[in-house]
PDB file of N, CA and C in Angstrom:
ATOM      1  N   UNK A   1      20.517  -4.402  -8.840  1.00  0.00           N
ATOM      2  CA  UNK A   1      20.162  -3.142  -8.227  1.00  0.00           C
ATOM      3  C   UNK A   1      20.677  -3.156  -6.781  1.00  0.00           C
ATOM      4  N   UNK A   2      21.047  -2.175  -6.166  1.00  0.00           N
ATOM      5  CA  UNK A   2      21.501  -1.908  -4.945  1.00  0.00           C
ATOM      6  C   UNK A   2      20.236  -1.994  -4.499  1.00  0.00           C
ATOM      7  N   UNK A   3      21.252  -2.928  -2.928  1.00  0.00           N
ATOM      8  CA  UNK A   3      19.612  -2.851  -2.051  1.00  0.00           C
ATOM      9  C   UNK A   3      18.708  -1.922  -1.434  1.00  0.00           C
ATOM     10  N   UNK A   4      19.477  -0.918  -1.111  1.00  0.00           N
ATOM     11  CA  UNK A   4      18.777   0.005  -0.521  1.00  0.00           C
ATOM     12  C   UNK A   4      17.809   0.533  -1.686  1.00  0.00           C
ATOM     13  N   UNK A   5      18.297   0.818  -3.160  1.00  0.00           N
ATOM     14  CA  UNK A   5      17.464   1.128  -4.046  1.00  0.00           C
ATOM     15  C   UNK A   5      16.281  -0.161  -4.165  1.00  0.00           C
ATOM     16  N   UNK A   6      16.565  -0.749  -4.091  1.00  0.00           N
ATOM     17  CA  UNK A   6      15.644  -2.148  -4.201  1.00  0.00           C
ATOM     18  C   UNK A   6      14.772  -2.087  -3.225  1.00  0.00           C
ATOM     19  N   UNK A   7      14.839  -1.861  -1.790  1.00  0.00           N
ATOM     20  CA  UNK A   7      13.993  -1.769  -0.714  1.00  0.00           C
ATOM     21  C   UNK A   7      12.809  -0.345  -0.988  1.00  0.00           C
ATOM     22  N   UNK A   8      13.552   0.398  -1.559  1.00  0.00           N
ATOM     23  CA  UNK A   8      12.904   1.919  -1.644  1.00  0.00           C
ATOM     24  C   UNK A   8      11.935   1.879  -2.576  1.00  0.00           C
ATOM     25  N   UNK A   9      11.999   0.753  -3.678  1.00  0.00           N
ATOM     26  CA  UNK A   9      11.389   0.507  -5.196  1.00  0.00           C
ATOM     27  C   UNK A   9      10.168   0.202  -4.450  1.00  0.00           C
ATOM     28  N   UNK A  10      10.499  -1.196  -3.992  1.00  0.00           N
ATOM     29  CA  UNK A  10       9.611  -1.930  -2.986  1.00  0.00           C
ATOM     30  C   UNK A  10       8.363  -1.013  -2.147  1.00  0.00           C
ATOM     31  N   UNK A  11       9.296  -0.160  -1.374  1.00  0.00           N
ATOM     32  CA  UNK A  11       8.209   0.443  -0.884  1.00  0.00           C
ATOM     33  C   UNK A  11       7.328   1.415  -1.377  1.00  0.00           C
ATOM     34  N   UNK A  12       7.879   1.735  -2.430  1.00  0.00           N
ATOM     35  CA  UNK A  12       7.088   2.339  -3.572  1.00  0.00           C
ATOM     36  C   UNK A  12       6.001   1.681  -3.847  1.00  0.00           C
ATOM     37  N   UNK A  13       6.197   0.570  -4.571  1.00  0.00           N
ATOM     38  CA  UNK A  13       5.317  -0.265  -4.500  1.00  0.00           C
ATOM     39  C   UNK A  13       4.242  -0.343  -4.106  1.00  0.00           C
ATOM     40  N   UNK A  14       4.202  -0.820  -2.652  1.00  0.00           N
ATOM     41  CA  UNK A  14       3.805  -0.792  -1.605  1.00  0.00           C
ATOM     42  C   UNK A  14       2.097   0.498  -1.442  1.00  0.00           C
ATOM     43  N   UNK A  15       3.241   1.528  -1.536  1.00  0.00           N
ATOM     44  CA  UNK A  15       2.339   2.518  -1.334  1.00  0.00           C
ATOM     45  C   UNK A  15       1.214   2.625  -2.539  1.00  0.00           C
ATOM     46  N   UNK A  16       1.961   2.500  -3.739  1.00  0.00           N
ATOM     47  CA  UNK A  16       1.049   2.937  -4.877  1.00  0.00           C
ATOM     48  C   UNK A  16      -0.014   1.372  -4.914  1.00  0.00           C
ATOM     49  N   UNK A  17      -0.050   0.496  -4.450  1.00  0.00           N
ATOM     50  CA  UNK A  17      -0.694  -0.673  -4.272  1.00  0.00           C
ATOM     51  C   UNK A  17      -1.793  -0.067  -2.998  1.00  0.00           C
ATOM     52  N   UNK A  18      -1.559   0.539  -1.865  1.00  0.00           N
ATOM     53  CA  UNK A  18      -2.707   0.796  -1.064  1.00  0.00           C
ATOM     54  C   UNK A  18      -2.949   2.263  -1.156  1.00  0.00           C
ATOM     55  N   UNK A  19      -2.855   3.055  -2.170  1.00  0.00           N
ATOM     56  CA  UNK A  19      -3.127   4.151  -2.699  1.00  0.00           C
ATOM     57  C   UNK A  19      -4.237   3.792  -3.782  1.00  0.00           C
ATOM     58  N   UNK A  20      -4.088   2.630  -4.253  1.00  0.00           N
ATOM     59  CA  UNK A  20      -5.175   2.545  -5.457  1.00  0.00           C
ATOM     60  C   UNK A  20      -6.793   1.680  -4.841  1.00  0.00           C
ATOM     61  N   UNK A  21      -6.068   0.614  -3.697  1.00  0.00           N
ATOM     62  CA  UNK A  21      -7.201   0.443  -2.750  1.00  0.00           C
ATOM     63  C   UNK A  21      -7.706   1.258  -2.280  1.00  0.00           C
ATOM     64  N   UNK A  22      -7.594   2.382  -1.699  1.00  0.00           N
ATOM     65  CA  UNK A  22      -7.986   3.345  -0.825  1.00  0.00           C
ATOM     66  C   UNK A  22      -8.920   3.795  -1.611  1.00  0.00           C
ATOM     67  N   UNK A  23      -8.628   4.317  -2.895  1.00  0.00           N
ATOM     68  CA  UNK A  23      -9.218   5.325  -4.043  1.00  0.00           C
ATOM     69  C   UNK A  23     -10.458   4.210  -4.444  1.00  0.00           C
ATOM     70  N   UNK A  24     -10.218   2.886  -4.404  1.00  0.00           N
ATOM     71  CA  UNK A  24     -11.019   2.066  -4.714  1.00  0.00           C
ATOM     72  C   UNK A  24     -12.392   2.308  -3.968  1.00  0.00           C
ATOM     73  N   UNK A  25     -11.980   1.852  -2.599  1.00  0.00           N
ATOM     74  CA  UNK A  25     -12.895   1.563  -0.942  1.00  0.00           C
ATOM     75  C   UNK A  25     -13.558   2.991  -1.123  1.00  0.00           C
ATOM     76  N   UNK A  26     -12.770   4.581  -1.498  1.00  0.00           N
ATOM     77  CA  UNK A  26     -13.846   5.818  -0.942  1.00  0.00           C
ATOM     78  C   UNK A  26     -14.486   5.181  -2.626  1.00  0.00           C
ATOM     79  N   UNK A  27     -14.571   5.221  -3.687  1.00  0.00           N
ATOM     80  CA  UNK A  27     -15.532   5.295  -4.669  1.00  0.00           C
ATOM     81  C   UNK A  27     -16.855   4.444  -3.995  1.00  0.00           C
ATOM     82  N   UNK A  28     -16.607   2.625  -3.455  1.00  0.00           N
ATOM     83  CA  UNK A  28     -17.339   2.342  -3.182  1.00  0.00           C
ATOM     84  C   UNK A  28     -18.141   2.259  -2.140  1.00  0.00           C
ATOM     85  N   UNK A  29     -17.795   3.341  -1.097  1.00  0.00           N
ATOM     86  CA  UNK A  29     -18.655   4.197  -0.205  1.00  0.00           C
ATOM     87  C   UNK A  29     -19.283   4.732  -0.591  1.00  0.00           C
ATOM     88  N   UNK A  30     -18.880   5.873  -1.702  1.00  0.00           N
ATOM     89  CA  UNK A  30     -20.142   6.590  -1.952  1.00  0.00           C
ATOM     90  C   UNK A  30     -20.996   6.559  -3.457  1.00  0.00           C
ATOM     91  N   UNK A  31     -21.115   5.115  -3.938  1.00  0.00           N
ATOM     92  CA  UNK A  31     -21.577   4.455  -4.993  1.00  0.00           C
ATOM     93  C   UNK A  31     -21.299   4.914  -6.021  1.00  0.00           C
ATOM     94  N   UNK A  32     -19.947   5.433  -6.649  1.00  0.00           N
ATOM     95  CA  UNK A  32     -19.584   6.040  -7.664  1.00  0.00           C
ATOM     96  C   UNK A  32     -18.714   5.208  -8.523  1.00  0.00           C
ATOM     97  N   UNK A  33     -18.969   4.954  -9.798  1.00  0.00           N
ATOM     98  CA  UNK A  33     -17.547   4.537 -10.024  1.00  0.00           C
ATOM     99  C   UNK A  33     -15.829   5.610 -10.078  1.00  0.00           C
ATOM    100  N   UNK A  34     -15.474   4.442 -10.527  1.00  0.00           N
ATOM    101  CA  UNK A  34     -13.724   5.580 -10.451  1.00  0.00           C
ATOM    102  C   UNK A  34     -13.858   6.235 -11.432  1.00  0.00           C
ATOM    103  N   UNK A  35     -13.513   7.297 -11.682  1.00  0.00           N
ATOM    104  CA  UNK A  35     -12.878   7.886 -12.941  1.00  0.00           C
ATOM    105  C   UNK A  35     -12.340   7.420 -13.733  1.00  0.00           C
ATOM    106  N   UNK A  36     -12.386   7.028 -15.195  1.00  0.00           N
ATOM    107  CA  UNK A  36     -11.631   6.620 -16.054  1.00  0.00           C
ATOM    108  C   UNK A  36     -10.223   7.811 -16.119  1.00  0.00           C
ATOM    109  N   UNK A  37      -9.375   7.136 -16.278  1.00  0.00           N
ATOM    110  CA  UNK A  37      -8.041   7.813 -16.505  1.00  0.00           C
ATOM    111  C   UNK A  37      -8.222   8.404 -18.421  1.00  0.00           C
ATOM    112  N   UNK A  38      -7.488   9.512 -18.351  1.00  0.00           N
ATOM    113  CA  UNK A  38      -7.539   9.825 -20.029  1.00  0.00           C
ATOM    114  C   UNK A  38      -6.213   9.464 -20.789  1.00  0.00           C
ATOM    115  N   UNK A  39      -5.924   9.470 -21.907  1.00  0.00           N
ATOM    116  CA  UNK A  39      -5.182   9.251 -22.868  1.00  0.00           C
ATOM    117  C   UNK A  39      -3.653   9.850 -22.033  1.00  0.00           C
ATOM    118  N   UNK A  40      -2.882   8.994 -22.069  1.00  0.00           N
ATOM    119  CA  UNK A  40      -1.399   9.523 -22.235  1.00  0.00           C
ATOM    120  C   UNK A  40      -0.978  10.221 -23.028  1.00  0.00           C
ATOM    121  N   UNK A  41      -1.225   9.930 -23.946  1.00  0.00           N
ATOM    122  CA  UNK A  41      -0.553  10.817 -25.472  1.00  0.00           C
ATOM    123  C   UNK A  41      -1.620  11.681 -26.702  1.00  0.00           C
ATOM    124  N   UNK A  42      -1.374  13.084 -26.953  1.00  0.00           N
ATOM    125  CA  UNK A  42      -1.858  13.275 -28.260  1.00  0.00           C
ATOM    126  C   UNK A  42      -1.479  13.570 -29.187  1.00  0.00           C
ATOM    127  N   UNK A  43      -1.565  13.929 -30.268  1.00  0.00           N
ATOM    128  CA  UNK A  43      -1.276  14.228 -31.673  1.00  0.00           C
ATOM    129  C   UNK A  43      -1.325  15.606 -31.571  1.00  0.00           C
ATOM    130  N   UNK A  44      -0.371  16.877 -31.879  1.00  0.00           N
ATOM    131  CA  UNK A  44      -0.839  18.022 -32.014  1.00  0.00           C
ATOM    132  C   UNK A  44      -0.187  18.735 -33.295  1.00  0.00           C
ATOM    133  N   UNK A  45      -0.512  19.224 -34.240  1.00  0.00           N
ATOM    134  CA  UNK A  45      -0.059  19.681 -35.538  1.00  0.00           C
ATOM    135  C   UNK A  45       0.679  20.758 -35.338  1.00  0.00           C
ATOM    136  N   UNK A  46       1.881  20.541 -35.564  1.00  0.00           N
ATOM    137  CA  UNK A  46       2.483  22.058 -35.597  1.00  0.00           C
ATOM    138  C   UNK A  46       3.757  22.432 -37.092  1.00  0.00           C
ATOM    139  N   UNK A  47       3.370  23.145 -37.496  1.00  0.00           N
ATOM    140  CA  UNK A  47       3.871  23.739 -38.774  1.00  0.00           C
ATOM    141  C   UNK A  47       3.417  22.718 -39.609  1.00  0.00           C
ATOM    142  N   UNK A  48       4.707  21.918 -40.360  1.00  0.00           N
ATOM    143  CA  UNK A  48       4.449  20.549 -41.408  1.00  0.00           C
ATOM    144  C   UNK A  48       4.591  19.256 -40.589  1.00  0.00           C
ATOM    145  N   UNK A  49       4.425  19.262 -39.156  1.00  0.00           N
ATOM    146  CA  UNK A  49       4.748  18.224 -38.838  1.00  0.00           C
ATOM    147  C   UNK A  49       3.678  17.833 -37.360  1.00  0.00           C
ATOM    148  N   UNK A  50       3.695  16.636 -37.155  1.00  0.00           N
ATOM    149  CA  UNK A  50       2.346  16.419 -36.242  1.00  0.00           C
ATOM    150  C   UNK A  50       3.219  15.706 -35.298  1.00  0.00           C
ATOM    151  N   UNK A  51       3.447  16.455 -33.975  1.00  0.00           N
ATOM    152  CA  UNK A  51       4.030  16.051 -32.394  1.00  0.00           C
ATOM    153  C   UNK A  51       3.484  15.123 -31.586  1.00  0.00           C
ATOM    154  N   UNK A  52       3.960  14.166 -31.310  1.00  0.00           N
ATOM    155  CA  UNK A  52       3.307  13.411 -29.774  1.00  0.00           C
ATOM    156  C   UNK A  52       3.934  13.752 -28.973  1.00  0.00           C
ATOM    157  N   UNK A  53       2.636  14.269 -28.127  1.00  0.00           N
ATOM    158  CA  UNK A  53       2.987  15.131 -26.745  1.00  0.00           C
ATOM    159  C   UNK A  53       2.221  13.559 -25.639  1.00  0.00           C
ATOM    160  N   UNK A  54       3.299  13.253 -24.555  1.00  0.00           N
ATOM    161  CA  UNK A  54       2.421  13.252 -22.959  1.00  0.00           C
ATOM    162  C   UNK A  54       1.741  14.106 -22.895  1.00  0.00           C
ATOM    163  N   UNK A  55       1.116  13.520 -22.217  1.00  0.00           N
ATOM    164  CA  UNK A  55      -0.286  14.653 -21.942  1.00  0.00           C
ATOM    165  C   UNK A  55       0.431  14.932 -20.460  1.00  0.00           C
ATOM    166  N   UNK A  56       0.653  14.421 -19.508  1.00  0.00           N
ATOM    167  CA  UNK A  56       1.097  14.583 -18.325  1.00  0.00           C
ATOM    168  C   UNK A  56       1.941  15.609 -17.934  1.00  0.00           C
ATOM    169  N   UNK A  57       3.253  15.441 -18.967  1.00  0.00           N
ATOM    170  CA  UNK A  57       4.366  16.561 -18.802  1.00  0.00           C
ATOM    171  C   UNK A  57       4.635  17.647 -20.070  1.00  0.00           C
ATOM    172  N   UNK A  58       3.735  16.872 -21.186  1.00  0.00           N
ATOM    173  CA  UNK A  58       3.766  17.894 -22.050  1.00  0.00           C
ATOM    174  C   UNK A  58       4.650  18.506 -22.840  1.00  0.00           C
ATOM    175  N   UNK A  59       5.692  16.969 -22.539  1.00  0.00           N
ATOM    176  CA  UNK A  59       7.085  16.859 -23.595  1.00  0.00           C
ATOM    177  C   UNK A  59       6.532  16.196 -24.934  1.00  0.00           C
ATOM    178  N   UNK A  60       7.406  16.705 -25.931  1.00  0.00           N
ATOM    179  CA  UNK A  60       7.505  15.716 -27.182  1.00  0.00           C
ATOM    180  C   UNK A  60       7.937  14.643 -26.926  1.00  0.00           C
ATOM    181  N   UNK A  61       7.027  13.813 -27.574  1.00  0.00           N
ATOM    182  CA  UNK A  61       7.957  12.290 -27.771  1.00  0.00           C
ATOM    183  C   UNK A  61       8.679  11.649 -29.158  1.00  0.00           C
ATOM    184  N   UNK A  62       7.658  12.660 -29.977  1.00  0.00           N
ATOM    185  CA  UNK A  62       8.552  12.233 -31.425  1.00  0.00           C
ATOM    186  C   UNK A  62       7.820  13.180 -32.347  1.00  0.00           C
ATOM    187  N   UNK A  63       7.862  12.971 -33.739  1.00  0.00           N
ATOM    188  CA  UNK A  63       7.689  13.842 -34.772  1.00  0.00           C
ATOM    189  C   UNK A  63       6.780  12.723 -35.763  1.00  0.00           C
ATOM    190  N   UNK A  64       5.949  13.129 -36.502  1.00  0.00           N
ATOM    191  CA  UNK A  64       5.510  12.493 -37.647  1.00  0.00           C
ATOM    192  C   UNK A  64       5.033  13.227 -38.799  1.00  0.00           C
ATOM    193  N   UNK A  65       5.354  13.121 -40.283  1.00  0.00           N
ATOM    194  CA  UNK A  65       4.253  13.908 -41.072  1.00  0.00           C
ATOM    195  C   UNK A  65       3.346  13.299 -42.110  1.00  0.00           C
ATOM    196  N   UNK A  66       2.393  13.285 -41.154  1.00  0.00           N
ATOM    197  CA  UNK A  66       1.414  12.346 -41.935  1.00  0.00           C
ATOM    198  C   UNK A  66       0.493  12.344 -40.265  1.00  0.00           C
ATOM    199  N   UNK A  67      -0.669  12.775 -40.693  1.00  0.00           N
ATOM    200  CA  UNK A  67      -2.000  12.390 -39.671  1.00  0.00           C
ATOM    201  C   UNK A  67      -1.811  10.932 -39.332  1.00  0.00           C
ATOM    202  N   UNK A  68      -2.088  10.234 -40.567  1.00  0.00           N
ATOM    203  CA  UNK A  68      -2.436   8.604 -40.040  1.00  0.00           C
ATOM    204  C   UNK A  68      -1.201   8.022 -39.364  1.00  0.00           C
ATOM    205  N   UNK A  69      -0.055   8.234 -39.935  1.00  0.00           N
ATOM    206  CA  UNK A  69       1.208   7.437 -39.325  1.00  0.00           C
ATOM    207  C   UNK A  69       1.249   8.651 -37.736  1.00  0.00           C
ATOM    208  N   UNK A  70       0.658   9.775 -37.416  1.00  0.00           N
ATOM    209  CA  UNK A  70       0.919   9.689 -36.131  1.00  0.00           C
ATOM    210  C   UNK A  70      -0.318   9.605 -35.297  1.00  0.00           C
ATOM    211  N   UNK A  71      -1.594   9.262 -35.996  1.00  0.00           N
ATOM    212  CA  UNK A  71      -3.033   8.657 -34.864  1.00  0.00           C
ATOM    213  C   UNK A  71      -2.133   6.966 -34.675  1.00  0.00           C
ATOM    214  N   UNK A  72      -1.393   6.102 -35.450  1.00  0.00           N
ATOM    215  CA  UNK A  72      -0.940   5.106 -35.449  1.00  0.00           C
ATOM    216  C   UNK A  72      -0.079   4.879 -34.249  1.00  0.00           C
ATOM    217  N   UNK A  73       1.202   6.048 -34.830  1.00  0.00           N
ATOM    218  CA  UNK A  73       1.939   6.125 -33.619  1.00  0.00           C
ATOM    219  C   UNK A  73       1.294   6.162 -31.552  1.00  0.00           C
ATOM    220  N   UNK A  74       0.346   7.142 -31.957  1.00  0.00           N
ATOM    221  CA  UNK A  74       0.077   7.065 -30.623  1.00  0.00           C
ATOM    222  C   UNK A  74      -1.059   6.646 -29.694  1.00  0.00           C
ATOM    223  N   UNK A  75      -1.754   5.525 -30.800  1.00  0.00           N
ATOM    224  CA  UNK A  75      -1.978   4.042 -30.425  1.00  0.00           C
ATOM    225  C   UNK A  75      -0.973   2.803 -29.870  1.00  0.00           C
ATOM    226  N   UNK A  76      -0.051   3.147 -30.686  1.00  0.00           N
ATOM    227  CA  UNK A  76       0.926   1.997 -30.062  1.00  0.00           C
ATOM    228  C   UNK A  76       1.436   2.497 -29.283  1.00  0.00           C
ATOM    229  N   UNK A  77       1.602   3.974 -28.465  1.00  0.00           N
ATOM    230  CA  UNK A  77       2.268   4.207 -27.435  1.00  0.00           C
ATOM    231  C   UNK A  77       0.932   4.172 -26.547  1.00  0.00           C
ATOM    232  N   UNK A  78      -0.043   4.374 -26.719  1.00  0.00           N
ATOM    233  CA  UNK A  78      -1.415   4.075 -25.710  1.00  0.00           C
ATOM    234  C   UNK A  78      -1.463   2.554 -25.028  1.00  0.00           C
ATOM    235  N   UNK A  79      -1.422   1.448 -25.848  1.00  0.00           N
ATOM    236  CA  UNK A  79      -0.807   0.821 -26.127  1.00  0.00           C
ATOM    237  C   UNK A  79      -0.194  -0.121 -25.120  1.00  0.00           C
ATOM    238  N   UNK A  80       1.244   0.514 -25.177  1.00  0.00           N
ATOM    239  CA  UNK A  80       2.483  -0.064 -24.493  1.00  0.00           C
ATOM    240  C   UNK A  80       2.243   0.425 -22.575  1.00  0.00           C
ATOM    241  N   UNK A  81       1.504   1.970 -22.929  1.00  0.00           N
ATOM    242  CA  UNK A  81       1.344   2.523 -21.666  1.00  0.00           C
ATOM    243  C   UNK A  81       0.059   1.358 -21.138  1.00  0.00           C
ATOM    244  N   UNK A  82      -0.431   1.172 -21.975  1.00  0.00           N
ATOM    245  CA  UNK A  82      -1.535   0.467 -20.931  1.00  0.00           C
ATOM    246  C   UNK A  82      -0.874  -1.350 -20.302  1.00  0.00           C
ATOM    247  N   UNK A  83      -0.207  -1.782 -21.222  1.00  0.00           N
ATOM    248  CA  UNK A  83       0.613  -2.921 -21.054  1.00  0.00           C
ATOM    249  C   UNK A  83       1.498  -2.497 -19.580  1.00  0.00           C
ATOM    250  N   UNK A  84       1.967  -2.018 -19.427  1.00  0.00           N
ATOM    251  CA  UNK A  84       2.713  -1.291 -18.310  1.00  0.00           C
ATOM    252  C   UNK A  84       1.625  -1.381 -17.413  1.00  0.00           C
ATOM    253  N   UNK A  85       0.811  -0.285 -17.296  1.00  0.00           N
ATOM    254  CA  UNK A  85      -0.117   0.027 -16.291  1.00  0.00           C
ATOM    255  C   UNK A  85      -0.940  -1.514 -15.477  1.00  0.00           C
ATOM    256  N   UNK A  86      -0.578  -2.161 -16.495  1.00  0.00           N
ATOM    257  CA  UNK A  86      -1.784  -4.033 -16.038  1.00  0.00           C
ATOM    258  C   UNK A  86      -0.767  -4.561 -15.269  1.00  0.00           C
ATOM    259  N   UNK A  87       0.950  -4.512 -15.556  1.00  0.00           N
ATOM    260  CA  UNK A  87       1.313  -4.826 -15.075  1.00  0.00           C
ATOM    261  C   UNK A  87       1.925  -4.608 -13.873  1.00  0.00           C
ATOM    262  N   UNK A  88       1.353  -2.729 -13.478  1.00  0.00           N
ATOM    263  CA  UNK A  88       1.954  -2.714 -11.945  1.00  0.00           C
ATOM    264  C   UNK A  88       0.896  -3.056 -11.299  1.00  0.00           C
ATOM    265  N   UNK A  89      -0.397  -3.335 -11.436  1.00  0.00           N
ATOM    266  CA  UNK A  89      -1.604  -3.227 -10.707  1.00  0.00           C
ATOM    267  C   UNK A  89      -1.875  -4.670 -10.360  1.00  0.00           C
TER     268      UNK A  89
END
């Protein structure tokens, strides 16, 4: 990676690391816990076929037809997102 992209990643980083302290420190000021975060992904039926949508941006991510093969599917993308998420934190 170019450095300047590399420095910029970094400070990304950075920020989203004392962005999540911060959010931490006000909860435990005012004796609350955090908010649980909700699901990345859902299942939504449309015509013969059942969509995984982000929930975030509210793109498709794929197609399935069959309920169970897509509650399956978007477990393992729950999943992978949470594998990710442990590992920027």
């Amino acid at each position: 990676m170019h450095p300047t992209m590399q420095q910029r990643v970094e400070g990304l980083a950075a920020l989203r690391e004392r962005t999540v302290l911060a959010t931490a420190d006000f909860y435990a000021k005012i004796w609350r816990p955090a908010p649980a975060e909700g699901p990345h992904y859902k299942a939504v039926a449309k015509c013969n076929a059942w969509h995984i949508v982000e929930v975030k941006t509210g793109k498709t991510r794929c197609f399935c037809f069959s309920y169970k093969a897509a509650i399956r599917f978007v477990d393992v993308l729950e999943a992978a997102a949470t594998r990710k998420l442990v590992g920027l934190q």
